[in-house]
C-alpha atoms as a PDB file:
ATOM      1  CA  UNK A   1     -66.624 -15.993  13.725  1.00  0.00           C
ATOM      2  CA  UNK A   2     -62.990 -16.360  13.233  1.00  0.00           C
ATOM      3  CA  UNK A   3     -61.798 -13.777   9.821  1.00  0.00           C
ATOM      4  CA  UNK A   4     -57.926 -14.490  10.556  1.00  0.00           C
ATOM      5  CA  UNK A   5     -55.714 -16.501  11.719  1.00  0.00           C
ATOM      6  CA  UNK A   6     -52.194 -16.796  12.734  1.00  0.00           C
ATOM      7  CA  UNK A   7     -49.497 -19.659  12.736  1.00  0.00           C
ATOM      8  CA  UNK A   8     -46.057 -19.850  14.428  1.00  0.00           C
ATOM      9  CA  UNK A   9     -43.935 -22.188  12.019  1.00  0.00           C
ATOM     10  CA  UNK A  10     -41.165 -24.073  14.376  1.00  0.00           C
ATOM     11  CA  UNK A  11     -43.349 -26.434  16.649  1.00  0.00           C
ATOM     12  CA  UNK A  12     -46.755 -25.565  15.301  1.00  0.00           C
ATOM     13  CA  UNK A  13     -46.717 -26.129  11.334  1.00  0.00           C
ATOM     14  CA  UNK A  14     -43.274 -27.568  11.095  1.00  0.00           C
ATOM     15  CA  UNK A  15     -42.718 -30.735  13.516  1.00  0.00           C
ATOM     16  CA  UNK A  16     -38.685 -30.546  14.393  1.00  0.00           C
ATOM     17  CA  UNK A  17     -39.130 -33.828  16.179  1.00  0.00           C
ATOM     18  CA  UNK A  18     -37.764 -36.365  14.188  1.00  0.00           C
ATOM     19  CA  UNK A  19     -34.228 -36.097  11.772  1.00  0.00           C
ATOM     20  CA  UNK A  20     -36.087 -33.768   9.464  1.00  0.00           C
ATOM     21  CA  UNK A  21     -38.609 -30.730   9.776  1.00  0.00           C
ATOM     22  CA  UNK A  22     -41.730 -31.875   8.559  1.00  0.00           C
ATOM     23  CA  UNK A  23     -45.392 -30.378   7.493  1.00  0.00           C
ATOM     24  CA  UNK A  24     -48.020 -32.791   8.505  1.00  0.00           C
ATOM     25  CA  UNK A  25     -50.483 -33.374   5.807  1.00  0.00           C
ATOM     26  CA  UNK A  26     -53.218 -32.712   8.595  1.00  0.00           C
ATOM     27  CA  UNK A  27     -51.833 -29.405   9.087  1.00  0.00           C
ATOM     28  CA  UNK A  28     -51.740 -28.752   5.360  1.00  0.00           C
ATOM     29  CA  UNK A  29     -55.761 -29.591   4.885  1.00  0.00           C
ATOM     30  CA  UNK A  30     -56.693 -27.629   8.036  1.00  0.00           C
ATOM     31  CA  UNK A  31     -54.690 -24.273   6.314  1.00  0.00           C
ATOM     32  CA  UNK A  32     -56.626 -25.064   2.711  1.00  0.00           C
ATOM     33  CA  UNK A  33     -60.036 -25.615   4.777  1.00  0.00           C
ATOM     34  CA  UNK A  34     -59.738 -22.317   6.220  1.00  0.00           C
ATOM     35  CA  UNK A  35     -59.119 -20.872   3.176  1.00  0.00           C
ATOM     36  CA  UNK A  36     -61.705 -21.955   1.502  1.00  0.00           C
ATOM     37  CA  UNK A  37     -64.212 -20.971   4.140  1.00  0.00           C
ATOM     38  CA  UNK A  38     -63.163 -16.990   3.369  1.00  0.00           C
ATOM     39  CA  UNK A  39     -60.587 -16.937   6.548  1.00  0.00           C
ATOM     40  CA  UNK A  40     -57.348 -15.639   5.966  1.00  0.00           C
ATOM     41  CA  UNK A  41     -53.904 -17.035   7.431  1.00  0.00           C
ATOM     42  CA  UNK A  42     -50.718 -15.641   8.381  1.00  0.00           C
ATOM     43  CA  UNK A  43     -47.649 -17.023   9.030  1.00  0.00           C
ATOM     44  CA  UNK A  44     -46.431 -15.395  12.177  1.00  0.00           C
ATOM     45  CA  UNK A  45     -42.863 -15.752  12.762  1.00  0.00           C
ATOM     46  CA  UNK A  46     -39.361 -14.413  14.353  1.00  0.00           C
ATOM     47  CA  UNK A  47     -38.007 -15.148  10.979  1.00  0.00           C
ATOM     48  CA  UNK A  48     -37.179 -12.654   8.670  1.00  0.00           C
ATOM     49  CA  UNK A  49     -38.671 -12.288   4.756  1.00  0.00           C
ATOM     50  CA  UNK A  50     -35.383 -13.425   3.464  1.00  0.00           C
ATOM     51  CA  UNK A  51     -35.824 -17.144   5.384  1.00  0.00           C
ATOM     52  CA  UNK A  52     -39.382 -17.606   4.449  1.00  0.00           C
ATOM     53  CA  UNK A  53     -38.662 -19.629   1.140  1.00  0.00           C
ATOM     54  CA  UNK A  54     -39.341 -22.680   2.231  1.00  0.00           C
ATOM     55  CA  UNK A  55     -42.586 -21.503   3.762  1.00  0.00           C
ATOM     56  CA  UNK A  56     -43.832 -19.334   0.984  1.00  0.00           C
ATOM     57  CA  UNK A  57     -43.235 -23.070  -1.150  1.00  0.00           C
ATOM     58  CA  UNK A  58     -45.064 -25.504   1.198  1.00  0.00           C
ATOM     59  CA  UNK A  59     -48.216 -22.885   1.700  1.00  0.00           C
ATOM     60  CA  UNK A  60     -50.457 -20.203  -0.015  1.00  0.00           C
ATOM     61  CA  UNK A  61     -50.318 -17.939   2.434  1.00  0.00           C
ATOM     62  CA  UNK A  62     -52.479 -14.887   2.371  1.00  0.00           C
ATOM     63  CA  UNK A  63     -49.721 -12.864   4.422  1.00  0.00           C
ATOM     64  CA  UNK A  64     -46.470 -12.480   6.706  1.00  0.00           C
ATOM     65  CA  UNK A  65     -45.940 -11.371  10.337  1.00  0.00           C
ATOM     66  CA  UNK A  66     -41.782 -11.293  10.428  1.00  0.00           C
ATOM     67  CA  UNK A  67     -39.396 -10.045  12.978  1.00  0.00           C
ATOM     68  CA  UNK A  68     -41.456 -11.327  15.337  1.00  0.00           C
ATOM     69  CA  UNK A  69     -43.928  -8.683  14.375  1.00  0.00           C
ATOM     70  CA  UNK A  70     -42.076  -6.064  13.368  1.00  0.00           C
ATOM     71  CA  UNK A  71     -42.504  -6.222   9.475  1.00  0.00           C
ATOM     72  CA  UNK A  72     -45.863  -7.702   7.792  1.00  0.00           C
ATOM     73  CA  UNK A  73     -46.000  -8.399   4.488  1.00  0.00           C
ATOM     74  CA  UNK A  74     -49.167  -9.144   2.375  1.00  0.00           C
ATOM     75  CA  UNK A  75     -48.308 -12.431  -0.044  1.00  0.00           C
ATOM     76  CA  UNK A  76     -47.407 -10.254  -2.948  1.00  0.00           C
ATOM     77  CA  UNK A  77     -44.864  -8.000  -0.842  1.00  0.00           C
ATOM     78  CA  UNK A  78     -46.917  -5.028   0.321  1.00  0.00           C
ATOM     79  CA  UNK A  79     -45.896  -3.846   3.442  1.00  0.00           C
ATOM     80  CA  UNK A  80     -48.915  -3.587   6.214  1.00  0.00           C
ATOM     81  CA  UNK A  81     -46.615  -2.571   8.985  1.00  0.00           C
ATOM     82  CA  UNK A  82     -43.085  -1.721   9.914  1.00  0.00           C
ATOM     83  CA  UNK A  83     -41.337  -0.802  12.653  1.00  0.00           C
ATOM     84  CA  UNK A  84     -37.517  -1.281  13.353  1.00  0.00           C
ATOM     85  CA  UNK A  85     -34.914   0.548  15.529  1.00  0.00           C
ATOM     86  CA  UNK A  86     -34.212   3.878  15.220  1.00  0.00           C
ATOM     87  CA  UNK A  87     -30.368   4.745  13.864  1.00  0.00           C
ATOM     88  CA  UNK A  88     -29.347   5.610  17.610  1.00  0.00           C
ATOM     89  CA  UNK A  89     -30.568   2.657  19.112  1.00  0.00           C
ATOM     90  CA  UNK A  90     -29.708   0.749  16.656  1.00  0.00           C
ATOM     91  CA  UNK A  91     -25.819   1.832  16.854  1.00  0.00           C
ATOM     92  CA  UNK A  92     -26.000   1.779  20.826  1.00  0.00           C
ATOM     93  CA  UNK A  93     -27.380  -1.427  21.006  1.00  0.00           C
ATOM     94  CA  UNK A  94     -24.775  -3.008  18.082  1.00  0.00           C
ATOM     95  CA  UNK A  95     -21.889  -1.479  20.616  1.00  0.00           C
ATOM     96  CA  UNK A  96     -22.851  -2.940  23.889  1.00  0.00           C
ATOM     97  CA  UNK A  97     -23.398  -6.217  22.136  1.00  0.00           C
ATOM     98  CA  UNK A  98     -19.870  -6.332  20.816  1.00  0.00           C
ATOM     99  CA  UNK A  99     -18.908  -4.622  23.950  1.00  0.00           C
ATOM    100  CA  UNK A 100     -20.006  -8.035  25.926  1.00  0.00           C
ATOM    101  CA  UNK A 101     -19.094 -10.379  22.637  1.00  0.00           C
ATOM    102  CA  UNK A 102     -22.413 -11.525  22.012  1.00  0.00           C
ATOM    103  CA  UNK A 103     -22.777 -13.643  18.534  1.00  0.00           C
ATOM    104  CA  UNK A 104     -25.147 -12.539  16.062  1.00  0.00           C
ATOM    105  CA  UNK A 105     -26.822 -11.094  13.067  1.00  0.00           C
ATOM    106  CA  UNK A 106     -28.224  -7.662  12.766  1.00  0.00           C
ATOM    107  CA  UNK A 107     -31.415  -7.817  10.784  1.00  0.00           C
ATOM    108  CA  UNK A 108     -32.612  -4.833   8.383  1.00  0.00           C
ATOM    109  CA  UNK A 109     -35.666  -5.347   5.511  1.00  0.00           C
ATOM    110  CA  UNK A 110     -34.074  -7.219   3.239  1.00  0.00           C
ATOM    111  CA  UNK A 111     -30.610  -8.673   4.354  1.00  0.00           C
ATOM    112  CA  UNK A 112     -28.284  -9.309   7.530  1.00  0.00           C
ATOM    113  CA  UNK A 113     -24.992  -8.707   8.138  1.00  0.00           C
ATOM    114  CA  UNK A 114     -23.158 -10.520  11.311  1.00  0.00           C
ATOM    115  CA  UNK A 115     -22.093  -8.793  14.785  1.00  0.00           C
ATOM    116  CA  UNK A 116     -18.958 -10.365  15.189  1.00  0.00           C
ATOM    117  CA  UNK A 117     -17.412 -13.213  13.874  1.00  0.00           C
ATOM    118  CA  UNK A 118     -18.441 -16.342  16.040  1.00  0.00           C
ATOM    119  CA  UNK A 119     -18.543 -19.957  15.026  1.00  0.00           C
ATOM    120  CA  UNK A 120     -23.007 -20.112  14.976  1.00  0.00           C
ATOM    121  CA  UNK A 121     -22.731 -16.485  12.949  1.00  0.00           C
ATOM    122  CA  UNK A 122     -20.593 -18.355  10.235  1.00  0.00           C
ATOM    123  CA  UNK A 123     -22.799 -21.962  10.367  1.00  0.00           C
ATOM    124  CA  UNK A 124     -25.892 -19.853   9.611  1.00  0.00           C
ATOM    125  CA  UNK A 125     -24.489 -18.814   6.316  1.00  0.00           C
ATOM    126  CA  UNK A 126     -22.942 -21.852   5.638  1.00  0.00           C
ATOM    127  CA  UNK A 127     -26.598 -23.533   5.877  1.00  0.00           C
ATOM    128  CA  UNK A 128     -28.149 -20.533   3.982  1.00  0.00           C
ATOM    129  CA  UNK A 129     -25.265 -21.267   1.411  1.00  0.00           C
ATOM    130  CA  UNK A 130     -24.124 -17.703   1.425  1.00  0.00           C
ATOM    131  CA  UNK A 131     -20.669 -16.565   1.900  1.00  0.00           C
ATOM    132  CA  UNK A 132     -19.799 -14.582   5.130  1.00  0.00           C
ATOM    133  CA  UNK A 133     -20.245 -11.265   4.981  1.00  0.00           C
ATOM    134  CA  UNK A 134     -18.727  -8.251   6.332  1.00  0.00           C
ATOM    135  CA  UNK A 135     -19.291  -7.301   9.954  1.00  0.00           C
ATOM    136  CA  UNK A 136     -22.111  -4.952  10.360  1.00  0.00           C
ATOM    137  CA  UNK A 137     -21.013  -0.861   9.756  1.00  0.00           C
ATOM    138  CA  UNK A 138     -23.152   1.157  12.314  1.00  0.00           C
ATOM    139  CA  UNK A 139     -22.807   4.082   9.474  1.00  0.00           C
ATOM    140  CA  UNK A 140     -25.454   1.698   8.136  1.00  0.00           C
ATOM    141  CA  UNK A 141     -28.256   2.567  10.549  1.00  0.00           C
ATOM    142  CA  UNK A 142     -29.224   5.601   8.991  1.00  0.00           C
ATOM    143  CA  UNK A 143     -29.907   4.613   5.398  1.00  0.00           C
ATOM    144  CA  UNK A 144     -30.649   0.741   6.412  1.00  0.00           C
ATOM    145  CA  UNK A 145     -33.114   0.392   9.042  1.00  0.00           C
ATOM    146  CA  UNK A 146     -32.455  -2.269  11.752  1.00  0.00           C
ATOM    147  CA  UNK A 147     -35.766  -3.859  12.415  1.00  0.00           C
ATOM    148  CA  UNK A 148     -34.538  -6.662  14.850  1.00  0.00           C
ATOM    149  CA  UNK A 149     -31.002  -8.077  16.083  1.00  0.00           C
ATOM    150  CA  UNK A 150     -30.956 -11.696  16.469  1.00  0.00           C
ATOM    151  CA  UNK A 151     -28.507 -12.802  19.074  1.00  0.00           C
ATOM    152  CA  UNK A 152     -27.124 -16.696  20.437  1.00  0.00           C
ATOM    153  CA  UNK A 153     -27.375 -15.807  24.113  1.00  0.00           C
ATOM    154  CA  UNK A 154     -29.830 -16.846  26.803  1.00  0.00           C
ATOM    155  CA  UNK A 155     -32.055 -13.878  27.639  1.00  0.00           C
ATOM    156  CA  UNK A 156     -30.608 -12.959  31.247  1.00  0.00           C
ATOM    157  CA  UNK A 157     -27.037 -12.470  29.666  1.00  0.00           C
ATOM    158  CA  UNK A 158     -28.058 -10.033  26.444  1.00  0.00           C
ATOM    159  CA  UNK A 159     -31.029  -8.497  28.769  1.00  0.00           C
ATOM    160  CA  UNK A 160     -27.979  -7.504  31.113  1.00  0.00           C
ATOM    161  CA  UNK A 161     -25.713  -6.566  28.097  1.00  0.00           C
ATOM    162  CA  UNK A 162     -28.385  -4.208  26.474  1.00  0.00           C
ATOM    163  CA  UNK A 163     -30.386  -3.017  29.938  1.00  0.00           C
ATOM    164  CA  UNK A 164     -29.170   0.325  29.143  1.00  0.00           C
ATOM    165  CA  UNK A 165     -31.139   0.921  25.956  1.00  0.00           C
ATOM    166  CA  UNK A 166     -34.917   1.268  27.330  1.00  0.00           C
ATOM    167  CA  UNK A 167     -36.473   1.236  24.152  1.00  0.00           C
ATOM    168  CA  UNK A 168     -35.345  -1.759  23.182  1.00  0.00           C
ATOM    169  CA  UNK A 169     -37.219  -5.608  24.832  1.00  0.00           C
ATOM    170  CA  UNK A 170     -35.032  -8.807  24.582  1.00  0.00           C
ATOM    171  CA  UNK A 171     -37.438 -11.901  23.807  1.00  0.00           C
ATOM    172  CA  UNK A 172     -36.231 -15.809  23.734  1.00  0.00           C
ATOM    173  CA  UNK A 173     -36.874 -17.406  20.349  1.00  0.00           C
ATOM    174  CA  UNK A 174     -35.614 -20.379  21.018  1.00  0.00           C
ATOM    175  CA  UNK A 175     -32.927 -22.855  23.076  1.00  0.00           C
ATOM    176  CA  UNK A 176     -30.772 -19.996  23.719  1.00  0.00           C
ATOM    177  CA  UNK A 177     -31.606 -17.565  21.047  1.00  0.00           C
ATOM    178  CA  UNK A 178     -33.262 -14.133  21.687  1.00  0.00           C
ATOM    179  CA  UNK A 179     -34.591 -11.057  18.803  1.00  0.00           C
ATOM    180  CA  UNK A 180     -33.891  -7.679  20.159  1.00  0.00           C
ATOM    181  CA  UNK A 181     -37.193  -6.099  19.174  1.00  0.00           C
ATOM    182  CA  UNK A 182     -38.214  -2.281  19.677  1.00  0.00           C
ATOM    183  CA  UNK A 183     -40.325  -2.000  23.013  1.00  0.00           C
ATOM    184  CA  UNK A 184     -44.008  -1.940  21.712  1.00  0.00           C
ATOM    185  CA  UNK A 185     -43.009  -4.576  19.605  1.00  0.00           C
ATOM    186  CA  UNK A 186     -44.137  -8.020  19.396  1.00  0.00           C
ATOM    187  CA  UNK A 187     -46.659 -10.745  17.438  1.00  0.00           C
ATOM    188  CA  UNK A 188     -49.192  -8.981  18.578  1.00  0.00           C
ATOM    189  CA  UNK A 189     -48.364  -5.801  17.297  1.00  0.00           C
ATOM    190  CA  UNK A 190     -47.922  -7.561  13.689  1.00  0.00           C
ATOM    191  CA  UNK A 191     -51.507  -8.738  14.143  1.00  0.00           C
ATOM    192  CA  UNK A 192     -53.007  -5.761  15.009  1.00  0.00           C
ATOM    193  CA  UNK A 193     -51.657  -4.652  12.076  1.00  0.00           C
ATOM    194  CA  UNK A 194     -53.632  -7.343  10.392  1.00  0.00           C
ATOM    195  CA  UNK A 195     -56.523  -6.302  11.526  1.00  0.00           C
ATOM    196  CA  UNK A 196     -56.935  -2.941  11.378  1.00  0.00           C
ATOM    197  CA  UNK A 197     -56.203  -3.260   7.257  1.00  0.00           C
ATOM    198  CA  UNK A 198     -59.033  -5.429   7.020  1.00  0.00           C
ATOM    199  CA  UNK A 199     -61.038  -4.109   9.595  1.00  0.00           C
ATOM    200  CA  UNK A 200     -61.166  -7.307  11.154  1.00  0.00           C
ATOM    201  CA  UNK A 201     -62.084  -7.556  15.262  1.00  0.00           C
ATOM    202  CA  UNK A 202     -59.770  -8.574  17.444  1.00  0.00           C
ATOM    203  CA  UNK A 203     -61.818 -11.012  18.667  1.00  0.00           C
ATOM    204  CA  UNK A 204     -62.333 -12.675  14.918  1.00  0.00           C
ATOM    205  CA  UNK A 205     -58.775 -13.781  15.118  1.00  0.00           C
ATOM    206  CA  UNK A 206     -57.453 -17.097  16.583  1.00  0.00           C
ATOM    207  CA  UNK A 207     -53.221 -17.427  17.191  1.00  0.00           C
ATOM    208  CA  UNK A 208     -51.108 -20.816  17.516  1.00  0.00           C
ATOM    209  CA  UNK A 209     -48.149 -21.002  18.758  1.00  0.00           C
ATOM    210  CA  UNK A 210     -45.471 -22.522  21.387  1.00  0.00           C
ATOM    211  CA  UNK A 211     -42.695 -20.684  22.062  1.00  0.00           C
ATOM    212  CA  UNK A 212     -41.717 -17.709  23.931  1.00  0.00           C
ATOM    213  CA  UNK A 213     -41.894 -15.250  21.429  1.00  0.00           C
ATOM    214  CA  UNK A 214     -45.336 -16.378  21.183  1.00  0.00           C
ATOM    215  CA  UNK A 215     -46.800 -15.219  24.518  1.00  0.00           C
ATOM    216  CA  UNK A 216     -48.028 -12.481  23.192  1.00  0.00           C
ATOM    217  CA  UNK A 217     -49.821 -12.997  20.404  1.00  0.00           C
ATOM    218  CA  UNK A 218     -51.502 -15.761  22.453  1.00  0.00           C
ATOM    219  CA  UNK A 219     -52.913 -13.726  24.904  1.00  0.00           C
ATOM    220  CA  UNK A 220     -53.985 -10.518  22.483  1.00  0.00           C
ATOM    221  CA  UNK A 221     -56.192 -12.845  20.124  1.00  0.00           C
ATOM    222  CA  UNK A 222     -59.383 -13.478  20.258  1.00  0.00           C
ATOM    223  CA  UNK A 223     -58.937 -17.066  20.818  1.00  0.00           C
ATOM    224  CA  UNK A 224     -55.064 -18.015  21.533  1.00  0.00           C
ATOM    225  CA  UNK A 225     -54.000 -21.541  21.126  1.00  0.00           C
ATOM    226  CA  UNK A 226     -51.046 -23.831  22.817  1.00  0.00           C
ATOM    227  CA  UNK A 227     -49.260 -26.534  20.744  1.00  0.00           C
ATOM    228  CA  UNK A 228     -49.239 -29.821  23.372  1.00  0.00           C
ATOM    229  CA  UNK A 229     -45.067 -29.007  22.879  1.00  0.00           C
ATOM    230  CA  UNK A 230     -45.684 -25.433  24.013  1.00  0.00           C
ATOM    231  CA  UNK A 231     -43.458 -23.901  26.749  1.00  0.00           C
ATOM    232  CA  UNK A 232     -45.457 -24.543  30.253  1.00  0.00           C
ATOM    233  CA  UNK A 233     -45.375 -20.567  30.236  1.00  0.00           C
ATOM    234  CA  UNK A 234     -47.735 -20.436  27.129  1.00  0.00           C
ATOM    235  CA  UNK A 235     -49.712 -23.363  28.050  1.00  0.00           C
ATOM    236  CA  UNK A 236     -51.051 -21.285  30.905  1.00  0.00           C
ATOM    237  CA  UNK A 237     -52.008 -18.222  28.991  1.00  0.00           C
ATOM    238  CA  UNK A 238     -53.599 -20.235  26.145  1.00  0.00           C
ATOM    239  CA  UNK A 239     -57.870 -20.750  25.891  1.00  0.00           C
ATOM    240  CA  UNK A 240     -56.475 -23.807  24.654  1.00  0.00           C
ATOM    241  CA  UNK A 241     -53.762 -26.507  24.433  1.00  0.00           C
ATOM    242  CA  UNK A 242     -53.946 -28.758  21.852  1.00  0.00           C
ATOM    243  CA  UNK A 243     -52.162 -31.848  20.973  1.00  0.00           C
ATOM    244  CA  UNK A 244     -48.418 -31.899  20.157  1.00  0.00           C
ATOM    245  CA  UNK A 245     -47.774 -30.439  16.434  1.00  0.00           C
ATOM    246  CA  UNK A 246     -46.990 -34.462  15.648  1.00  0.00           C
ATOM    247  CA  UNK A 247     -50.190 -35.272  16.780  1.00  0.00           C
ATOM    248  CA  UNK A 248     -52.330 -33.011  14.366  1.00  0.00           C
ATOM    249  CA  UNK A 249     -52.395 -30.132  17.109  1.00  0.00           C
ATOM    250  CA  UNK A 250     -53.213 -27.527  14.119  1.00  0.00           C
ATOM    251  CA  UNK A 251     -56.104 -29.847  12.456  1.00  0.00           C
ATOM    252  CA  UNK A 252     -57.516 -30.689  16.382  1.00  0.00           C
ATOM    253  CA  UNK A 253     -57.679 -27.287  18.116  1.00  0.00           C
ATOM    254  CA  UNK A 254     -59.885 -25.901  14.701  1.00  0.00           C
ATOM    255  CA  UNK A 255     -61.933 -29.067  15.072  1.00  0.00           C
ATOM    256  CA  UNK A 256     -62.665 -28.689  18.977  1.00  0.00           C
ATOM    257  CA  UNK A 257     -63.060 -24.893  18.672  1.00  0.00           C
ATOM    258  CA  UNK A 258     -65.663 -25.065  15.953  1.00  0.00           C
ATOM    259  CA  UNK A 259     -63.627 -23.396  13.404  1.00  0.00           C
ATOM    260  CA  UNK A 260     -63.606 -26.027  11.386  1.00  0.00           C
ATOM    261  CA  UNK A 261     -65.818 -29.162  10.813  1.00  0.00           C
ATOM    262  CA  UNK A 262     -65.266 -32.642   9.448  1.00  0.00           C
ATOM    263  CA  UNK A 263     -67.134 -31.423   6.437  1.00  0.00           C
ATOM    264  CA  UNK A 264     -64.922 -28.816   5.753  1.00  0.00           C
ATOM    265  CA  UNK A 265     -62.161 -31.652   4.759  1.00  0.00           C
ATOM    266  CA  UNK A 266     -64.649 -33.436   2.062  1.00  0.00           C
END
């Protein structure tokens, strides 16, 4: 029996297919079905608690894996699990970065503060509707943990650029984005942390997803399902692939699993 489960938001509850993001109604009723039925469900996301608005407003959900595991948040704010950079990684890997002029935002808890000055860095506030901040002080790291940097490179470039820190894993998020994440990192770190506060089983959880960052959380849960717009490299470490997230992929896999039955819509 599935106690938990886990949802990616670009490509799995949000559809980015069309001129505007959009959650499906299906996707909607499957979340409130599962709900009802005593199962909880996280968001779990590279995002930070600081972009989540928009989420928290379309959803009741019981809980937040952010930082693509990093931080998890129960819905009123307690913290489950945290784990960031420590200050001498955090410096060392803010150096190189500059060092090779890689745009970005270094993430702590609660806010973000840009790399270096780049055209995306600036269009990212500008859509957030916040004025551009200072560049990032590395005499920051001790008092304000860095829990992920967020960087517009392809993954061979920054894993090059910051291949001399070893405790620190470069992981795509998206058409070239990557999260600089602490090694032992991950989803599937964030949902472990889920579970052991509940004492849930691992294998009582179910994870959807489609992108990179996903990959692991896919292949630690119990059952680990593929969007029908997941990467190829997903796809082939999922139990199952579902439709497209424009297709009602969400509302299908729960249906063909068992999770869910049409009586659990009445």
């Amino acid at each position: 029996m599935i106690k938990a489960a886990f949802f990616d938001i670009d490509g799995t509850l949000l559809d980015h297919s069309g001129d505007k993001s959009i959650f499906h109604d299906s996707a909607a009723a499957a979340l409130a079905a599962l709900q009802r039925k005593g199962i909880k469900v996280f968001v779990s996301t590279g995002r930070g608690p600081a972009l989540l608005g928009e989420i928290r407003e379309m959803f009741p959900f019981d809980g937040f894996v952010t930082f693509n595991g990093q931080l998890v948040l129960e819905r009123d704010g307690t913290i489950l699990h945290r784990l960031g950079h420590s200050p001498e990684e955090a410096r060392t890997l803010v150096e190189l970065a500059r060092r090779a002029g890689l745009p970005g935002m270094v993430m702590g808890e609660g806010e973000s503060w840009p790399l270096i000055d780049a055209p995306q860095v600036r269009g990212l506030y500008k859509w957030l509707g916040q004025e551009f901040p200072p560049l990032y002080d590395t005499k920051l790291a001790e008092e304000k943990p860095v829990i992920q940097l967020t960087l517009y490179e392809s993954q061979e470039t920054a894993g090059k650029a910051l291949s001399p820190v070893k405790g620190a894993e470069v992981v795509a998020c998206g058409p070239g984005m990557v999260d600089v994440i602490p090694k032992g990192g991950g989803k599937e770190a964030g949902l472990e942390a889920v579970i052991r506060h509940y004492g849930f089983k691992r294998e009582e959880t179910a994870a959807f997803g489609g992108g990179m960052n996903d990959l692991g959380m896919i292949r630690w849960a119990g059952t680990g399902v593929a969007m029908g717009n997941a990467e190829p490299e997903v796809k082939a470490v999922a139990d199952y692939v579902t439709t497209p997230v424009w297709e009602d992929g969400v509302k299908n896999a729960l249906l063909h699993l068992g999770i869910l039955t049409d009586g659990d819509f009445q």
